[in-house]
Every structure is written in structure tokens, then in C-alpha cells.
Protein backbone atom coordinates (compact mmCIF):
# COMPACT_ATOMS: atom_id res chain seq x y z
CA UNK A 1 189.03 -103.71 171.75
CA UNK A 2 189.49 -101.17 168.93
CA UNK A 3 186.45 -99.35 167.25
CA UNK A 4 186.79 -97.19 164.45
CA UNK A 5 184.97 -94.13 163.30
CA UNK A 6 184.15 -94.75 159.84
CA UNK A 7 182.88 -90.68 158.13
CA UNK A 8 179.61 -90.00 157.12
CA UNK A 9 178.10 -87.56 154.96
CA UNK A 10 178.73 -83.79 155.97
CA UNK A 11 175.56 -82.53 157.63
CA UNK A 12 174.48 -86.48 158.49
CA UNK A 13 172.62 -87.57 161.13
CA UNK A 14 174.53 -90.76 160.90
CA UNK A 15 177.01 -92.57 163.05
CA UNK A 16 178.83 -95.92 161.92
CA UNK A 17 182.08 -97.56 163.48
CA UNK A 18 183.85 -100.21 162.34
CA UNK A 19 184.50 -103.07 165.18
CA UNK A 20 186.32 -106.06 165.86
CA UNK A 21 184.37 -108.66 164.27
CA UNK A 22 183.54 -110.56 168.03
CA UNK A 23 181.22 -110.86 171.17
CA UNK A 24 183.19 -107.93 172.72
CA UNK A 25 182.27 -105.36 170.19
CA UNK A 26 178.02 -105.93 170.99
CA UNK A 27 179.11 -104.01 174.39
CA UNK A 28 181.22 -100.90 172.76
CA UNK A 29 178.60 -100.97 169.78
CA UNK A 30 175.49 -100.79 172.22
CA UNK A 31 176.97 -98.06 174.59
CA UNK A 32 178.09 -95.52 171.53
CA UNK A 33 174.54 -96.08 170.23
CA UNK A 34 172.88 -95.11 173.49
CA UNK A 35 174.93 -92.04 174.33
CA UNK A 36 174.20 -90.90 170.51
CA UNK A 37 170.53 -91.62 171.02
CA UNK A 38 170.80 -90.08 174.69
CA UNK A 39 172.53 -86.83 173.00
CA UNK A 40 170.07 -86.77 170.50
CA UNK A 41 166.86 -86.73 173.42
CA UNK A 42 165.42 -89.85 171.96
CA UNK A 43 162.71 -91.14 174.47
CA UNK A 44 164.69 -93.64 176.95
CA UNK A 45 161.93 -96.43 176.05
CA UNK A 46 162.92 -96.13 172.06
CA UNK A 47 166.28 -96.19 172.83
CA UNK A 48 166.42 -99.59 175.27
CA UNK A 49 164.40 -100.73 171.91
CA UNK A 50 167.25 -99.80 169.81
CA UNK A 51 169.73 -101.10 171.88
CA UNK A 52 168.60 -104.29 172.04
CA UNK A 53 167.79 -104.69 167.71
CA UNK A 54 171.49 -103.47 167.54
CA UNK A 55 172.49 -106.19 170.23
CA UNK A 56 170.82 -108.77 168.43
CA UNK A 57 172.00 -107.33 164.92
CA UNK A 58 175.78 -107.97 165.58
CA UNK A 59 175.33 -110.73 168.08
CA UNK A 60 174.26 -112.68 165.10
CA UNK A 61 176.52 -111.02 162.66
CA UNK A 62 179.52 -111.94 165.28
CA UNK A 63 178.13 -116.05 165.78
CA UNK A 64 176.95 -116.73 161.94
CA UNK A 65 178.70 -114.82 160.03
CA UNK A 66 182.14 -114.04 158.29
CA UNK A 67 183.85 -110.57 158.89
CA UNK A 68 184.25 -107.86 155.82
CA UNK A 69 187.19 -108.37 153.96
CA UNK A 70 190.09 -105.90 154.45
CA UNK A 71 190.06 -102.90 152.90
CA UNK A 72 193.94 -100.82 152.34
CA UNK A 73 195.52 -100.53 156.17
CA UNK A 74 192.92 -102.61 157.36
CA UNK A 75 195.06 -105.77 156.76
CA UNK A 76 196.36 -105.80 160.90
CA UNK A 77 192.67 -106.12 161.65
CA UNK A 78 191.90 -109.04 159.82
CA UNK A 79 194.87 -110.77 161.26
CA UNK A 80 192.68 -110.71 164.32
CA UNK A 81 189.45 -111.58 163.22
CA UNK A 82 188.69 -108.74 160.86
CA UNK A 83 186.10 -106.41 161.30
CA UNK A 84 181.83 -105.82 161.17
CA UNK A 85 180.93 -102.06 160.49
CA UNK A 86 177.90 -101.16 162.44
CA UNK A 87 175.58 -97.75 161.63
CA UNK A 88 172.33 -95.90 162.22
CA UNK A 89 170.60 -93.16 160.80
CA UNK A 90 168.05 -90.74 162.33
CA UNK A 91 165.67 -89.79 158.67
CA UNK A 92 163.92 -86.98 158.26
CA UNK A 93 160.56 -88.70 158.72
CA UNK A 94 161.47 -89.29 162.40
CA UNK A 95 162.41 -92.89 161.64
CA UNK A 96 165.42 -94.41 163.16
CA UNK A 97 167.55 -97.17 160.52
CA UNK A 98 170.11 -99.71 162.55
CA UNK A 99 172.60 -101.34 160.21
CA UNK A 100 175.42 -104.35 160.27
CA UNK A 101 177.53 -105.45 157.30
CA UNK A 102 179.72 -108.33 157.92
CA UNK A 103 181.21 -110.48 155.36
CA UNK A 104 177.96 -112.99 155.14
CA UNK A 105 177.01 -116.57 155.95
CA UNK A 106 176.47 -119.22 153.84
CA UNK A 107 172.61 -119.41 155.40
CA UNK A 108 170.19 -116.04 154.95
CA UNK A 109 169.26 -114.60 158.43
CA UNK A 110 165.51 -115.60 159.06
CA UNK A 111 163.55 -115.91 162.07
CA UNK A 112 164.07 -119.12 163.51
CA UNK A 113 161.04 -121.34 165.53
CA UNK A 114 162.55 -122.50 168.73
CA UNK A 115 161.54 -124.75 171.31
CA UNK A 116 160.55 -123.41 174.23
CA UNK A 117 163.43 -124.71 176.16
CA UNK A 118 166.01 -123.86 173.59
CA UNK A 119 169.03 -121.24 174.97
CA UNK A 120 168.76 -118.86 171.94
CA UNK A 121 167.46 -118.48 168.27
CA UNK A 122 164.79 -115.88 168.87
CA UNK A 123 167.02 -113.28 168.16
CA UNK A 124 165.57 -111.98 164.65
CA UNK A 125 161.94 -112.97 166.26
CA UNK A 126 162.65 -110.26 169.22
CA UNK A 127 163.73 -107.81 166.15
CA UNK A 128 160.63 -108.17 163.96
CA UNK A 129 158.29 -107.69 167.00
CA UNK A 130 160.65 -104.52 168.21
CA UNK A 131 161.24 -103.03 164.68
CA UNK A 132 158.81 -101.03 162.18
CA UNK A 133 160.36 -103.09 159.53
CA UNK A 134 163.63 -104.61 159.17
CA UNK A 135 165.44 -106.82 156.15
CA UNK A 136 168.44 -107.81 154.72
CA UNK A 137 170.36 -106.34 151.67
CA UNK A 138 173.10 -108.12 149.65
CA UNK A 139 176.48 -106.53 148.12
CA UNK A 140 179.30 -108.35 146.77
CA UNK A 141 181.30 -109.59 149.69
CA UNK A 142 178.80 -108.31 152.12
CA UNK A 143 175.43 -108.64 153.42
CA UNK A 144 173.57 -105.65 155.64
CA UNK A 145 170.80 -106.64 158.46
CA UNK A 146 168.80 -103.56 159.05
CA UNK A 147 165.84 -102.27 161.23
CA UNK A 148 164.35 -99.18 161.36
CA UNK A 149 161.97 -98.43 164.42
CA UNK A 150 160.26 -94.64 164.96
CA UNK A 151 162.76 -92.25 167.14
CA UNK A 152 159.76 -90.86 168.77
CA UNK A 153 157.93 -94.04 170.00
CA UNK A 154 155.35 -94.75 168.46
CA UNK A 155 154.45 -98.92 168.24
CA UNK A 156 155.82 -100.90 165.97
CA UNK A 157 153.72 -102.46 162.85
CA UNK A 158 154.45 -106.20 163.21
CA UNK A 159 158.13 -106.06 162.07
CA UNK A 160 157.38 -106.48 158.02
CA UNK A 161 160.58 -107.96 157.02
CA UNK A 162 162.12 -107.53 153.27
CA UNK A 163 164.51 -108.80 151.39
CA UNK A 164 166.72 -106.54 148.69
């Protein structure tokens, strides 16, 4: 399993890597995110709230989705499943953004109504109650889930979702 650092603005209070576009890479991506967080002396409550919207993020990104396309040297990746670039941003206002881009699907991620026995599909549902807001925003050849949720814990507003 290979993650990549992708830079971020000089002065940013940003981290994003670029992982293998599988299961494997929810693991690596939720342990880098909870040492930043942990570095950063983010209450632990926020950040087991973080790690889990980034979970389901590329968890979703990895099952429904299509990996970015290759960009330059990035060619050997693709050979082997190409890659999902995963971020977050701490904002001024004290508000935390989590971001994946993948490739896209050829369905928009939405909430889905399960039964009660089903073994998944709550995944956005868990998000939206978690998150202060979250959406989706579309690029050619690439579509971004996002969340943002406050760093400093306080609740969430219903998980507004948007659409850009």
C-alpha cells in the first residue's frame, strides 16, 4: 500500500494524500487523519467523528466509484487500480472540511433507506447525522464528497446536504 503526499498551499492547514484507489487505503487514510487531528489537539470525541465521515467517504468512493484518471508518472498506479486523493482542511472559523475525489459513478451519492436487516447502505445517512453539512461537487473527470463538522465540538445541525 502506497500513499502519496500530494502539496498544499504554503502556510495551509491542509493535508491531502493520494491512495490506492481500494478497501486498504480507508485504514492508512483514517490513521494519517487522526494523528493530524491528534497533533493538532482536536477534542478526541471530534476526531472519532471525523474518522468515521472519512471512513465512510472513501469506503464508498472505493465500492461505487471509478478511480481519477492518471495524471504524468502516475501511469504505474493506474495499472493497479489507480488512485482516490483524500484531504481535509482545518478553516479559520474553527470548522473542519473532509474531502474525496475519485473518478465518479454513474449514480450521484445520496442517502440510501435501508431495511433494517440490510448489511450496509447507511453510510451517507451516518455522515449527514455526524457532519455540519456535507455535499458533493462535480469537475470534469471527477466528483468530490465533502463534510465539514466543527474542530471544537460543538453538535452538528442535521447534516444539510448540497449539491454544487
Amino acid at each position: 500500500m502506497v500513499a502519496r503526499a500530494v502539496p498544499v498551499q504554503a502556510g495551509s492547514t491542509s493535508s491531502a494524500m493520494a491512495v490506492p484507489h481500494g478497501p486498504a487505503s480507508v485504514s492508512t487514510a483514517r490513521r494519517r487523519l487522526r494523528s493530524d487531528l491528534g497533533d493538532r489537539s482536536i477534542p478526541e470525541a471530534v476526531i472519532d467523528d471525523a474518522v468515521l465521515i472519512l471512513s465512510e467517504l472513501l469506503s464508498n468512493s472505493c465500492r461505487h466509484a471509478r478511480p481519477l484518471e492518471p495524471e504524468g508518472d502516475a501511469v504505474d498506479e493506474a495499472a493497479e487500480g489507480g488512485t482516490v486523493l483524500v484531504s481535509w482542511q482545518m478553516l479559520a472559523d474553527g470548522l473542519l472540511t473532509l474531502e474525496v475525489t475519485d473518478g465518479g459513478a454513474v449514480t450521484r451519492p445520496v442517502p440510501a433507506s435501508p431495511s433494517v436487516t440490510a448489511h450496509g447502505g447507511r453510510g451517507l445517512s451516518i455522515v449527514g447525522k455526524l457532519a455540519r453539512d456535507w455535499g458533493v461537487r462535480h469537475a470534469p473527470g471527477q466528483v468530490t464528497v465533502w463534510a465539514q463538522l466543527s474542530a471544537f465540538g460543538q453538535v452538528a445541525s442535521g447534516g444539510r446536504r448540497r449539491s454544487a
